[in-house]
Protein backbone atom coordinates (compact mmCIF):
# COMPACT_ATOMS: atom_id res chain seq x y z
CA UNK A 1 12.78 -14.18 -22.45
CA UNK A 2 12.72 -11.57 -19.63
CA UNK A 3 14.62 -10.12 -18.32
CA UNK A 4 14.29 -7.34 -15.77
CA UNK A 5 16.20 -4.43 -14.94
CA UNK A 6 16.68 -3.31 -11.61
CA UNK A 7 16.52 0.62 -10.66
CA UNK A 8 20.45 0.77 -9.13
CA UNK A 9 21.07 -0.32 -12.79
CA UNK A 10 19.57 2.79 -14.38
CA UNK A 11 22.13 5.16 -14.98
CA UNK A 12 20.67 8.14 -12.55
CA UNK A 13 21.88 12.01 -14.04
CA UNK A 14 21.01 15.19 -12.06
CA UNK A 15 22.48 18.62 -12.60
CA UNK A 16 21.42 22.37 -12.81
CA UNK A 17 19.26 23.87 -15.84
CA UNK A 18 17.53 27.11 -16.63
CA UNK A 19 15.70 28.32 -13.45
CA UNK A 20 16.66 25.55 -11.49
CA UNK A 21 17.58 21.46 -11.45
CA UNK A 22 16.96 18.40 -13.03
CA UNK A 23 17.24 14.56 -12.49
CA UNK A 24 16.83 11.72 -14.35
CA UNK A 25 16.74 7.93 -15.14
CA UNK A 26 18.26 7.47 -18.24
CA UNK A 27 17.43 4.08 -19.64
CA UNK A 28 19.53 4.16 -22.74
CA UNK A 29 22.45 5.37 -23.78
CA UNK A 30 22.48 9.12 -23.78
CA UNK A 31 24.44 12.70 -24.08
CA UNK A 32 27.17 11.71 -22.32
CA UNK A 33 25.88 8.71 -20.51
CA UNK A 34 27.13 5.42 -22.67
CA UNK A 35 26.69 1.53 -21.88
CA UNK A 36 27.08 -0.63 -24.65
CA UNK A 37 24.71 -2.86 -23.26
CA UNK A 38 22.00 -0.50 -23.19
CA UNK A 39 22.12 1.79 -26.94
CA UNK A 40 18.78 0.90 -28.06
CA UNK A 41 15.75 -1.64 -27.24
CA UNK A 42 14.72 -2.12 -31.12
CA UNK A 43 13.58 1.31 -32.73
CA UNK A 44 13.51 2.57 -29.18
CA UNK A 45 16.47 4.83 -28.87
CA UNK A 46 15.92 6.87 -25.77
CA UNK A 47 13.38 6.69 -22.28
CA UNK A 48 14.47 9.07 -19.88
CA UNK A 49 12.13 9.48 -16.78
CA UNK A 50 13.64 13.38 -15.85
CA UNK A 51 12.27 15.57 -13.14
CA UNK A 52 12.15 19.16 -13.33
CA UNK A 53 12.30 21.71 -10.22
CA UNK A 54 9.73 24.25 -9.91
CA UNK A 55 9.58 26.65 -12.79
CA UNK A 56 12.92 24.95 -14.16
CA UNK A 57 13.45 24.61 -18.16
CA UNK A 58 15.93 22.89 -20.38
CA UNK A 59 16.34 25.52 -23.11
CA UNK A 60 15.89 25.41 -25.84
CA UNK A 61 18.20 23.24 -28.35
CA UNK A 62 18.49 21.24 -31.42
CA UNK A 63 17.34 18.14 -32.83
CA UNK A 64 17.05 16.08 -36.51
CA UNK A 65 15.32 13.13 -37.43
CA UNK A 66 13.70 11.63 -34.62
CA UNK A 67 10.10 10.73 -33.54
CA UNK A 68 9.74 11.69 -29.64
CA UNK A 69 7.07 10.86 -27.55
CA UNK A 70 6.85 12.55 -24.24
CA UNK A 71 4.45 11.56 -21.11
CA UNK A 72 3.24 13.40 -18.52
CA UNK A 73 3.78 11.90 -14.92
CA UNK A 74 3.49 14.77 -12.37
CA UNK A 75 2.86 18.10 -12.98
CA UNK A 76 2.86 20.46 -16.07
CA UNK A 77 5.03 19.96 -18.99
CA UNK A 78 5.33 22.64 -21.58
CA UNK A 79 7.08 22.31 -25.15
CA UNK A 80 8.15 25.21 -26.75
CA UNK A 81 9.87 24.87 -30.43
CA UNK A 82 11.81 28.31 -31.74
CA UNK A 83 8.58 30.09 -32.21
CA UNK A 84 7.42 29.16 -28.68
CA UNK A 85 4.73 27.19 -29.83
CA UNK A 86 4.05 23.74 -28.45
CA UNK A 87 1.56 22.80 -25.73
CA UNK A 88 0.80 21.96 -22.18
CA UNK A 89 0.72 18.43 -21.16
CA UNK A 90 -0.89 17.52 -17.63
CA UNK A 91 -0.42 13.64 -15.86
CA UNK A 92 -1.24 11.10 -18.24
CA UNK A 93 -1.31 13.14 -21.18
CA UNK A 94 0.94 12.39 -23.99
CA UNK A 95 2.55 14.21 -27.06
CA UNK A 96 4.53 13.37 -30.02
CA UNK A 97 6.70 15.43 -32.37
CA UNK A 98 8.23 14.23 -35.17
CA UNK A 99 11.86 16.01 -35.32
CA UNK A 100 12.37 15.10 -39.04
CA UNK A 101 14.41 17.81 -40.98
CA UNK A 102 15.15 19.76 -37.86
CA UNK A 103 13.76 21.53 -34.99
CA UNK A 104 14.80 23.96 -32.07
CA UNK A 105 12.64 23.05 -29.06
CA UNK A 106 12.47 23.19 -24.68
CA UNK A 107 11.28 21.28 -22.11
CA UNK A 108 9.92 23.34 -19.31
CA UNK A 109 8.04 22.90 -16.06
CA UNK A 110 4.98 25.34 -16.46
CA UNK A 111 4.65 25.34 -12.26
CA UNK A 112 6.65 27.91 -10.25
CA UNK A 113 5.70 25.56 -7.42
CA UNK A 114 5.49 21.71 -7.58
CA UNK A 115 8.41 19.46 -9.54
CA UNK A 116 7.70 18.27 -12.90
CA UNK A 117 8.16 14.35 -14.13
CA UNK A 118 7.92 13.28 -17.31
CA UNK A 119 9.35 10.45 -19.74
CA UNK A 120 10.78 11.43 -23.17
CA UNK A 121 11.27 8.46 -25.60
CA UNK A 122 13.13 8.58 -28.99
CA UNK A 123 12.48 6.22 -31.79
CA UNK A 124 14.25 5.41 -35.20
CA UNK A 125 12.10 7.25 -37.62
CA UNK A 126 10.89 5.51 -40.83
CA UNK A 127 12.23 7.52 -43.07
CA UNK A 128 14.67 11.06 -42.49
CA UNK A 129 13.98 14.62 -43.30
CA UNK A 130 10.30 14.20 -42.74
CA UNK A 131 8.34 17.63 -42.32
CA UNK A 132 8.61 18.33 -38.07
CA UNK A 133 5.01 18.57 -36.58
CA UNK A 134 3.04 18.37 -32.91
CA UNK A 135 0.26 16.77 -31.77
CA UNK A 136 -0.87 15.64 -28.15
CA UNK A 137 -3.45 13.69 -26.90
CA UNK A 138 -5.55 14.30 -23.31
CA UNK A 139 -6.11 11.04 -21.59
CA UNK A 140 -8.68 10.61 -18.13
CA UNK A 141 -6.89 8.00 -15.36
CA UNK A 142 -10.54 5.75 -16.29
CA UNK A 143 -9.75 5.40 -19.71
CA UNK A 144 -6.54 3.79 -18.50
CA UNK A 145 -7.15 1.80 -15.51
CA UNK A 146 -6.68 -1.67 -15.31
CA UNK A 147 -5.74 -1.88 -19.49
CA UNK A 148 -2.96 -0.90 -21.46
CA UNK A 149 -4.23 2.06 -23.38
CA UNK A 150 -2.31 2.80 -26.71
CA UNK A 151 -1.38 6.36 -26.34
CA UNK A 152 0.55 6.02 -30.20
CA UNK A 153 -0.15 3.60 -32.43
CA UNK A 154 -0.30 3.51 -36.60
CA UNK A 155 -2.71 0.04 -35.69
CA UNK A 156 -5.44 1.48 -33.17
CA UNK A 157 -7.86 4.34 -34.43
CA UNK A 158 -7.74 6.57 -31.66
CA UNK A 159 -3.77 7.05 -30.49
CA UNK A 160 -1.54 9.63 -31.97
CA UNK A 161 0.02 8.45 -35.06
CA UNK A 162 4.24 7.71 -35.42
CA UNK A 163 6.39 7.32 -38.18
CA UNK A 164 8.53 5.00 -37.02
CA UNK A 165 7.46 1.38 -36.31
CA UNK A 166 6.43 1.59 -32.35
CA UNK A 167 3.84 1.62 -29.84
CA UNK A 168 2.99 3.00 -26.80
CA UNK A 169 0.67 2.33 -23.86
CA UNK A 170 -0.38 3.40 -20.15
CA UNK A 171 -1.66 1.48 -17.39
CA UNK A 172 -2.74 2.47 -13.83
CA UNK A 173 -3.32 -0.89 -12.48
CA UNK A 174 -5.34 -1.79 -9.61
CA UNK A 175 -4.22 -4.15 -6.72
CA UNK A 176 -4.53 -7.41 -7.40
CA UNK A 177 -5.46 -6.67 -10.96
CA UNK A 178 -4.15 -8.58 -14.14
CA UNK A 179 -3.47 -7.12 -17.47
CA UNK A 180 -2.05 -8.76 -20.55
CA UNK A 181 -0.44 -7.98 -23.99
CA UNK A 182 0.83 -10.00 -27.44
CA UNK A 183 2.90 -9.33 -29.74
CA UNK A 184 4.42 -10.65 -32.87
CA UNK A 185 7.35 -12.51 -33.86
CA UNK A 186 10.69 -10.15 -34.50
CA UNK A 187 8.97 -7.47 -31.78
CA UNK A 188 10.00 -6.82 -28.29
CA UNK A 189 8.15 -5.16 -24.98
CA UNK A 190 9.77 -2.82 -22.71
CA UNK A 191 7.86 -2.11 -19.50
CA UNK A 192 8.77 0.57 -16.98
CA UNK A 193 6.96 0.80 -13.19
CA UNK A 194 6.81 4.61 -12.95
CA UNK A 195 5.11 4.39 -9.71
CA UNK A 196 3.38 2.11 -7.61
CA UNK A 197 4.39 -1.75 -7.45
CA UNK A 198 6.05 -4.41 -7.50
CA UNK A 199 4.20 -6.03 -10.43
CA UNK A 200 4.97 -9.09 -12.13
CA UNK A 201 5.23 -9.91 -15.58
CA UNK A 202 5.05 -13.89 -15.74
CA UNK A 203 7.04 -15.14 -12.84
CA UNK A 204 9.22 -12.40 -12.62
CA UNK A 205 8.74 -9.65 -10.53
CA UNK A 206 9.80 -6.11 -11.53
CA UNK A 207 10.24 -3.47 -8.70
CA UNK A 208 9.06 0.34 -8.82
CA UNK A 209 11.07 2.41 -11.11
CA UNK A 210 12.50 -0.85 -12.41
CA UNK A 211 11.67 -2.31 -16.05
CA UNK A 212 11.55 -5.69 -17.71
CA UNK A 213 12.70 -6.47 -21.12
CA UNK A 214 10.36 -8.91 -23.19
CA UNK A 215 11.47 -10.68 -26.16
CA UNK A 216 10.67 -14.25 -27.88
CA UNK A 217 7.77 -14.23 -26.16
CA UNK A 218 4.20 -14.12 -28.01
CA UNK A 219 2.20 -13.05 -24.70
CA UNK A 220 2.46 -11.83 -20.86
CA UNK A 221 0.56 -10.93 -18.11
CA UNK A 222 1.25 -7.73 -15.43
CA UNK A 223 -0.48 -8.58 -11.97
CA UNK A 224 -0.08 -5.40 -9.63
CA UNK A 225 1.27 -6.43 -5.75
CA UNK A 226 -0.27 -2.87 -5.34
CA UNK A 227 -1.32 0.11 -7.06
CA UNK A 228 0.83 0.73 -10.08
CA UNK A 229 1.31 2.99 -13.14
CA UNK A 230 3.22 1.41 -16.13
CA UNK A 231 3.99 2.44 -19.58
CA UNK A 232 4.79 -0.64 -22.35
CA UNK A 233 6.50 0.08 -25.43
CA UNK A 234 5.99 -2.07 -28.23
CA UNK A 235 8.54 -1.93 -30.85
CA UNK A 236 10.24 -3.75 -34.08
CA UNK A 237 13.41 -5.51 -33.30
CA UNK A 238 16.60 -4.16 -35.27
């Protein structure tokens, strides 16, 4: 099954922050944002596509027991935890944290003068009170094109390792291009169009900033109307 959600149908948040703004899509039910349609997508708990303004930050607050991965799509992200450490993320990099016992930790946009975009997802973590820790991964647009890249993985050698049962990919696909994924039985796909498209996954075509929802299906293809750049999530169904 697919099924494919439109972008009016993303709950959109915006309001003001340290040093400036922020917007969002928020996929997922979220701070005060709740749809009991839309809670989780398997261990996927949270994907919020958020835009910073210039030199903007969400300070710095608390989390427990989560595994976060966070993607750069425009600009400069910068994590800070309570020490200020953390690290710089640039487009298509990627980063994950592990939360476990607790951790203090902002989201800031390391540019006094261009926006910052990037997509924070939360997943159930495999077990709780796990020791927190940061790693990040630099990624080239070649390495990526025209493939889904696993950015974290526990199966492929070379993506950031999760402990939680999840995996996650990039694509900049070409026009005209076709790419394809399986999965196993009791897992489920969740593809966003972060910029770019249409594309269309099977039959069914998904419009920019819109994402499909794939479950009892063992295989699909993405064919890109134009240029496009998509993240996949593969994750165990709870």
């Amino acid at each position: 099954m697919i099924v494919v959600r439109k972008p009016e149908s993303i709950y959109q948040a915006r309001g003001n922050i340290e040093n400036g703004t922020f917007s969002g899509r928020w996929h997922f039910s979220f701070d005060q944002y709740y749809d009991p349609k839309f809670v989780h997508f398997g261990t996927l708990r949270v994907f919020n596509d958020d835009t910073l303004s210039p030199g903007a930050v969400w300070p710095l607050h608390p989390h427990r027991d989560n595994e976060v991965v966070t993607y750069c799509a425009e600009g400069e992200f910068r994590h800070a935890d309570e020490h200020g450490k953390g690290g710089i993320l640039k487009r298509g990099w990627v980063q994950h944290t592990t939360i476990g016992k607790g951790m203090w930790h902002s989201e800031i946009n390391n540019l006094p003068d261009s926006p910052m975009r990037f997509i924070q997802m939360w997943f159930t973590p495999s077990a709780r009170g796990l020791e927190p820790s940061v790693e990040q991964k630099k990624v080239l647009k070649e390495e990526r094109t025209n493939k889904f890249l696993p950015l974290v993985s526990n199966t492929h050698p070379d993506a950031l390792k999760i402990k939680s049962d999840a995996e996650v990919y990039s694509c900049f696909l070409e026009t005209g291009k076709i790419v394809n994924h399986t999965f196993k039985a009791g897992r489920g796909c969740y593809l966003y169009v972060l910029e770019g498209g249409p594309v269309k996954v099977n039959d069914h075509k998904v419009p920019t900033l819109g994402a499909a929802m794939i479950t009892d299906e063992r295989a699909f293809n993405v064919t890109a109307d134009r240029d496009s750049e998509l993240l996949l999530i593969d994750v165990l169904l709870i």
